[in-house]
C-alpha atoms as a PDB file:
ATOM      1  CA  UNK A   1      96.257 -26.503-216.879  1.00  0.00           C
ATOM      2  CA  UNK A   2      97.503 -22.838-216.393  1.00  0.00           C
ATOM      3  CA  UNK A   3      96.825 -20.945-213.016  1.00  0.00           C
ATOM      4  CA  UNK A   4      97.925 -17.471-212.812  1.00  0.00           C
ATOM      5  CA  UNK A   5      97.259 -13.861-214.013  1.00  0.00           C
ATOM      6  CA  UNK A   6      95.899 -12.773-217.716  1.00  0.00           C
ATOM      7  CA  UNK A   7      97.335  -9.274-219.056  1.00  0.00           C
ATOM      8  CA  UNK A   8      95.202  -8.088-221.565  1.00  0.00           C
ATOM      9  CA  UNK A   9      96.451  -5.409-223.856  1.00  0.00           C
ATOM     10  CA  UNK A  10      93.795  -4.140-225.598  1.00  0.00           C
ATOM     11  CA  UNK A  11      95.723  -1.294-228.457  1.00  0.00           C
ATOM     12  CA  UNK A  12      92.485  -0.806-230.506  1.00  0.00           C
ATOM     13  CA  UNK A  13      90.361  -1.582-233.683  1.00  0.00           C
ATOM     14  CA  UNK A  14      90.225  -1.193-237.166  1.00  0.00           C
ATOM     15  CA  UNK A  15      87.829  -0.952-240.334  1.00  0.00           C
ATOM     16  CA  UNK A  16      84.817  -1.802-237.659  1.00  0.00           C
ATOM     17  CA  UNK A  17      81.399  -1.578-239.642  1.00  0.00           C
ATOM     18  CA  UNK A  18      79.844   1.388-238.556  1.00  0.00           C
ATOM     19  CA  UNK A  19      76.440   1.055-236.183  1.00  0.00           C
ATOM     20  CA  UNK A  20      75.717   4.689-236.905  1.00  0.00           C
ATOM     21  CA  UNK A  21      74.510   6.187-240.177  1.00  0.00           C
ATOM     22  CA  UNK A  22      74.495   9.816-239.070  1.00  0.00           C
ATOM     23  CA  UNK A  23      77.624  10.240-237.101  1.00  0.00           C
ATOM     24  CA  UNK A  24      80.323   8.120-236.280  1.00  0.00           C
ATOM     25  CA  UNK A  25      79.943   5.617-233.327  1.00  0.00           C
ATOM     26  CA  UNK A  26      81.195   5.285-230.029  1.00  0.00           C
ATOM     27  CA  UNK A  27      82.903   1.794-229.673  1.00  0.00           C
ATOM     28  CA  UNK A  28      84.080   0.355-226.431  1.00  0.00           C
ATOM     29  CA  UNK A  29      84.850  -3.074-225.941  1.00  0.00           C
ATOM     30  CA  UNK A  30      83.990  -5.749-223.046  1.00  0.00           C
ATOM     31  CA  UNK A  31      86.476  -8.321-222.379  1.00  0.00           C
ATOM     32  CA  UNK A  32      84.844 -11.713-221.409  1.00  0.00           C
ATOM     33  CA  UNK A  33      87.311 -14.131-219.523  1.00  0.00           C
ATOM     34  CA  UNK A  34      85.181 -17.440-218.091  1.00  0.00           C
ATOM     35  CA  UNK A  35      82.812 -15.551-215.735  1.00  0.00           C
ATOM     36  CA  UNK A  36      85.283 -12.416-215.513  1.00  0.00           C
ATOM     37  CA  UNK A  37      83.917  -9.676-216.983  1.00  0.00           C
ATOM     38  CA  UNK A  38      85.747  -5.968-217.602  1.00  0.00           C
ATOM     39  CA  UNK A  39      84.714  -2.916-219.529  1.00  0.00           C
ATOM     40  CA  UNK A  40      87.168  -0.792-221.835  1.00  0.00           C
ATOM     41  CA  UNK A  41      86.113   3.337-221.694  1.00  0.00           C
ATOM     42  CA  UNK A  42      83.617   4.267-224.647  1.00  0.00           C
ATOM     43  CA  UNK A  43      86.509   5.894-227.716  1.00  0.00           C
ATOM     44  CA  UNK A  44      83.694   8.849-228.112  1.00  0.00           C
ATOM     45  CA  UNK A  45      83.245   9.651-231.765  1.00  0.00           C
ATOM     46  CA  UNK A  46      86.219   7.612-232.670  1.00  0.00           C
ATOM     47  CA  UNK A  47      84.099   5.642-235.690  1.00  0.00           C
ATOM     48  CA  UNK A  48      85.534   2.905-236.877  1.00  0.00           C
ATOM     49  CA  UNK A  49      89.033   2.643-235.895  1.00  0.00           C
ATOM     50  CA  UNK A  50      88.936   3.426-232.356  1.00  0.00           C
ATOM     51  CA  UNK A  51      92.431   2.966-230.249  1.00  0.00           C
ATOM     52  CA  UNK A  52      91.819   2.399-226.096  1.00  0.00           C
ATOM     53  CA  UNK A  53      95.522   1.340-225.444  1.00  0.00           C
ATOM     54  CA  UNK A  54      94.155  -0.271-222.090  1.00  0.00           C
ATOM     55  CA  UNK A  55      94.759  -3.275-220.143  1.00  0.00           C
ATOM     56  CA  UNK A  56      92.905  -5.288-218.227  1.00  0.00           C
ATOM     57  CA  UNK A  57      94.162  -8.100-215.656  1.00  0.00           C
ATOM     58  CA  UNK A  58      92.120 -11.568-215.078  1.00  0.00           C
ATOM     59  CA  UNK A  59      92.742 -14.222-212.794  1.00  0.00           C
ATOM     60  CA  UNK A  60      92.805 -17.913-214.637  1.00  0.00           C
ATOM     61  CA  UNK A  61      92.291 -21.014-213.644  1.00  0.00           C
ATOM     62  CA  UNK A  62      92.195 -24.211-215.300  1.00  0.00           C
ATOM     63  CA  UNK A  63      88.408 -23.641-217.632  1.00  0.00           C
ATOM     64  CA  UNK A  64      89.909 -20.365-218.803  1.00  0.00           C
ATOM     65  CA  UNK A  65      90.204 -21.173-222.332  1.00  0.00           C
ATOM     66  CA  UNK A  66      89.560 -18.255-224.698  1.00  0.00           C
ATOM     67  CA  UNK A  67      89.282 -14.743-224.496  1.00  0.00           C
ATOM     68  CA  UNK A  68      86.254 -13.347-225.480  1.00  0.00           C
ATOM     69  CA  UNK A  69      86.271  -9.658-227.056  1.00  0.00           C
ATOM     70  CA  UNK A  70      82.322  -8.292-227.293  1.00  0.00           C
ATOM     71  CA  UNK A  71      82.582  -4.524-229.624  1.00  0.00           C
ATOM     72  CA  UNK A  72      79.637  -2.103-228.730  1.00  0.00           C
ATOM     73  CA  UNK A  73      78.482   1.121-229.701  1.00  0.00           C
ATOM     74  CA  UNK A  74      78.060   3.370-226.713  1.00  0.00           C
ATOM     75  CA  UNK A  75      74.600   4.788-227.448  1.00  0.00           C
ATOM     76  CA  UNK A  76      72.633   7.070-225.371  1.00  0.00           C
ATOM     77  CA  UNK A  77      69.149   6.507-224.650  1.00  0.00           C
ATOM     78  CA  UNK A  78      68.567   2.922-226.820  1.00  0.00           C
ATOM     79  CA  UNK A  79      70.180  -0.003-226.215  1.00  0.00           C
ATOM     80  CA  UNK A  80      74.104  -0.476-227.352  1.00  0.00           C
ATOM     81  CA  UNK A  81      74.743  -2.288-230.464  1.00  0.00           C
ATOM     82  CA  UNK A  82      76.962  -4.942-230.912  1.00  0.00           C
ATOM     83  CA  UNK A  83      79.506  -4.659-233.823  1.00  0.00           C
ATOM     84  CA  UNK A  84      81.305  -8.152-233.735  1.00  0.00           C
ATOM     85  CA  UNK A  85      83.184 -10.062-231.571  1.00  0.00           C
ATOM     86  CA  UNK A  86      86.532 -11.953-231.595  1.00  0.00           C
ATOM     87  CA  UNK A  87      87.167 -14.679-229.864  1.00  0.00           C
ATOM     88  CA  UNK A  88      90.978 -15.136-228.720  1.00  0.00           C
ATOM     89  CA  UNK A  89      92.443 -19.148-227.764  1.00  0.00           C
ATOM     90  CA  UNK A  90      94.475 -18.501-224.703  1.00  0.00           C
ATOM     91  CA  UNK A  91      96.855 -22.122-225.742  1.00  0.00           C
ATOM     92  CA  UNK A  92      99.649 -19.913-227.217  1.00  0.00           C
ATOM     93  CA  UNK A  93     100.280 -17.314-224.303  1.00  0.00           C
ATOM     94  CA  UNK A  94      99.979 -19.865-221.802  1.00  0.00           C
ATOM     95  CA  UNK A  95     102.498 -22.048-223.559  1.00  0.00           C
ATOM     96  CA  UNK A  96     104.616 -18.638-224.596  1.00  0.00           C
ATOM     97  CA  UNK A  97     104.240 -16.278-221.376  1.00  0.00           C
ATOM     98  CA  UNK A  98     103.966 -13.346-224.168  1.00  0.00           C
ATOM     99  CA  UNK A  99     101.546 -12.424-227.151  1.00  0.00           C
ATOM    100  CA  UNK A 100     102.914  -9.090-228.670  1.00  0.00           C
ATOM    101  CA  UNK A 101     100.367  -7.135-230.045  1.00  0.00           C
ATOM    102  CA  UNK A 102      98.352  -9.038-232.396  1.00  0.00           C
ATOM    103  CA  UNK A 103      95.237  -8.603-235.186  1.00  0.00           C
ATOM    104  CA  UNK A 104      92.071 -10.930-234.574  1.00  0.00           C
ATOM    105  CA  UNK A 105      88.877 -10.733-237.064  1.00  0.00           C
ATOM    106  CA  UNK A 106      85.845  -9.222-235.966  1.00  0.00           C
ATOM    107  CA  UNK A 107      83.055 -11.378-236.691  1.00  0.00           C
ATOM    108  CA  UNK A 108      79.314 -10.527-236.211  1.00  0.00           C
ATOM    109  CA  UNK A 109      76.769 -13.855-237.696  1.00  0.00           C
ATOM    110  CA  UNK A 110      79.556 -15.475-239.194  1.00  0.00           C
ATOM    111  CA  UNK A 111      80.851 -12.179-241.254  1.00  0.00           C
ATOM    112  CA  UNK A 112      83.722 -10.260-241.400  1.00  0.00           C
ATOM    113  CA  UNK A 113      83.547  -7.195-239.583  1.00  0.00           C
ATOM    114  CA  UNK A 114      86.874  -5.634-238.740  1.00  0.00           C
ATOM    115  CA  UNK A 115      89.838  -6.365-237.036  1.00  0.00           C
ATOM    116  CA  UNK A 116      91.042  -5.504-233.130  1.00  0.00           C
ATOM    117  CA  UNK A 117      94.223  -5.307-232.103  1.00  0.00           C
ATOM    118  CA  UNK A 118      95.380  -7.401-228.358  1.00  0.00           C
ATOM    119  CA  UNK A 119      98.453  -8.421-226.812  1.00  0.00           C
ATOM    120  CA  UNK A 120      98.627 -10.950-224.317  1.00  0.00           C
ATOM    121  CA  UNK A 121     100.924 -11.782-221.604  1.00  0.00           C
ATOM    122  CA  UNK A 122     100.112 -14.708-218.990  1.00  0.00           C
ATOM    123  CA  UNK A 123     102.030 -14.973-215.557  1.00  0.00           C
ATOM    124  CA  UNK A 124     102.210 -18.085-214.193  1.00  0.00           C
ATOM    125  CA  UNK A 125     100.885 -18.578-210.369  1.00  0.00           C
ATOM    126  CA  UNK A 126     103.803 -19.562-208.452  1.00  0.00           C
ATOM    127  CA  UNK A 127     103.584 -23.547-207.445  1.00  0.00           C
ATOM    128  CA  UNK A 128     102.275 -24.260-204.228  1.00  0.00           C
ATOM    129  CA  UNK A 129     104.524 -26.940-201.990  1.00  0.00           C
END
C-alpha cells in the first residue's frame, strides 16, 4: 500500500446550503486524513461559495484510504454547524501521483448539499533498502 506525503489542495466550495438565515455564513473546512486532522481558515461572510485556495500536507501510510472533508459554519458563541461532508477515495492519486482540481458532492444525511472543489497530489516515500 502507498507510504508517502498527501498534498491537499483545497480551491473552495460551491452552492453550500446556507446554516444562516440572517446573514451569510462563515464556512471553513476540516480535512480528516486517518487520525490526521487539519483546519482550513474560517472564509468570513463568504456564504455559500466560499474559496480558501489552501493546502494542507498529510503523512500516509498503508490504512490511509479516503479523505475526509467535514464543512462548518464558523459561529460565535453556539456551537459550529456542520453543512455536509465529502468523502474523497485516495485509489486514484496514489495510482496517478496527481488529481488536478476536482468537484466532489457535499452530502449532509444522505442529501445533496453542494459541491467542494480539491486537488490532490501524492508523493511517494522513497523505498527503504
Amino acid at each position: 500500500m502507498a507510504q508517502g506525503m498527501l498534498e491537499v489542495l483545497l480551491v473552495g466550495a460551491k452552492g453550500l446550503e446556507n446554516t444562516d438565515y440572517l446573514c451569510n455564513m462563515d464556512p471553513y473546512a476540516v480535512l480528516v486524513c486517518t487520525s490526521q486532522e487539519q483546519k482550513s481558515s474560517v472564509a468570513s461572510g463568504k456564504g455559500s461559495d466560499p474559496e480558501w485556495n489552501e493546502t494542507f500536507v498529510f503523512t500516509v501510510s498503508e490504512n490511509a484510504d479516503n479523505l475526509i472533508i467535514k464543512l462548518l459554519d464558523n459561529d460565535a458563541g453556539t456551537d459550529d454547524d456542520i453543512v455536509g461532508e465529502a468523502t474523497i477515495p485516495l485509489d486514484a492519486v496514489y495510482s496517478e501521483g496527481n488529481i488536478p482540481p476536482t468537484v466532489y458532492n457535499v452530502v449532509k444525511d444522505e442529501e445533496y448539499r453542494g459541491e467542494i472543489k480539491i486537488g490532490l497530489t501524492f508523493t511517494p516515500e522513497e523505498a527503504r533498502d
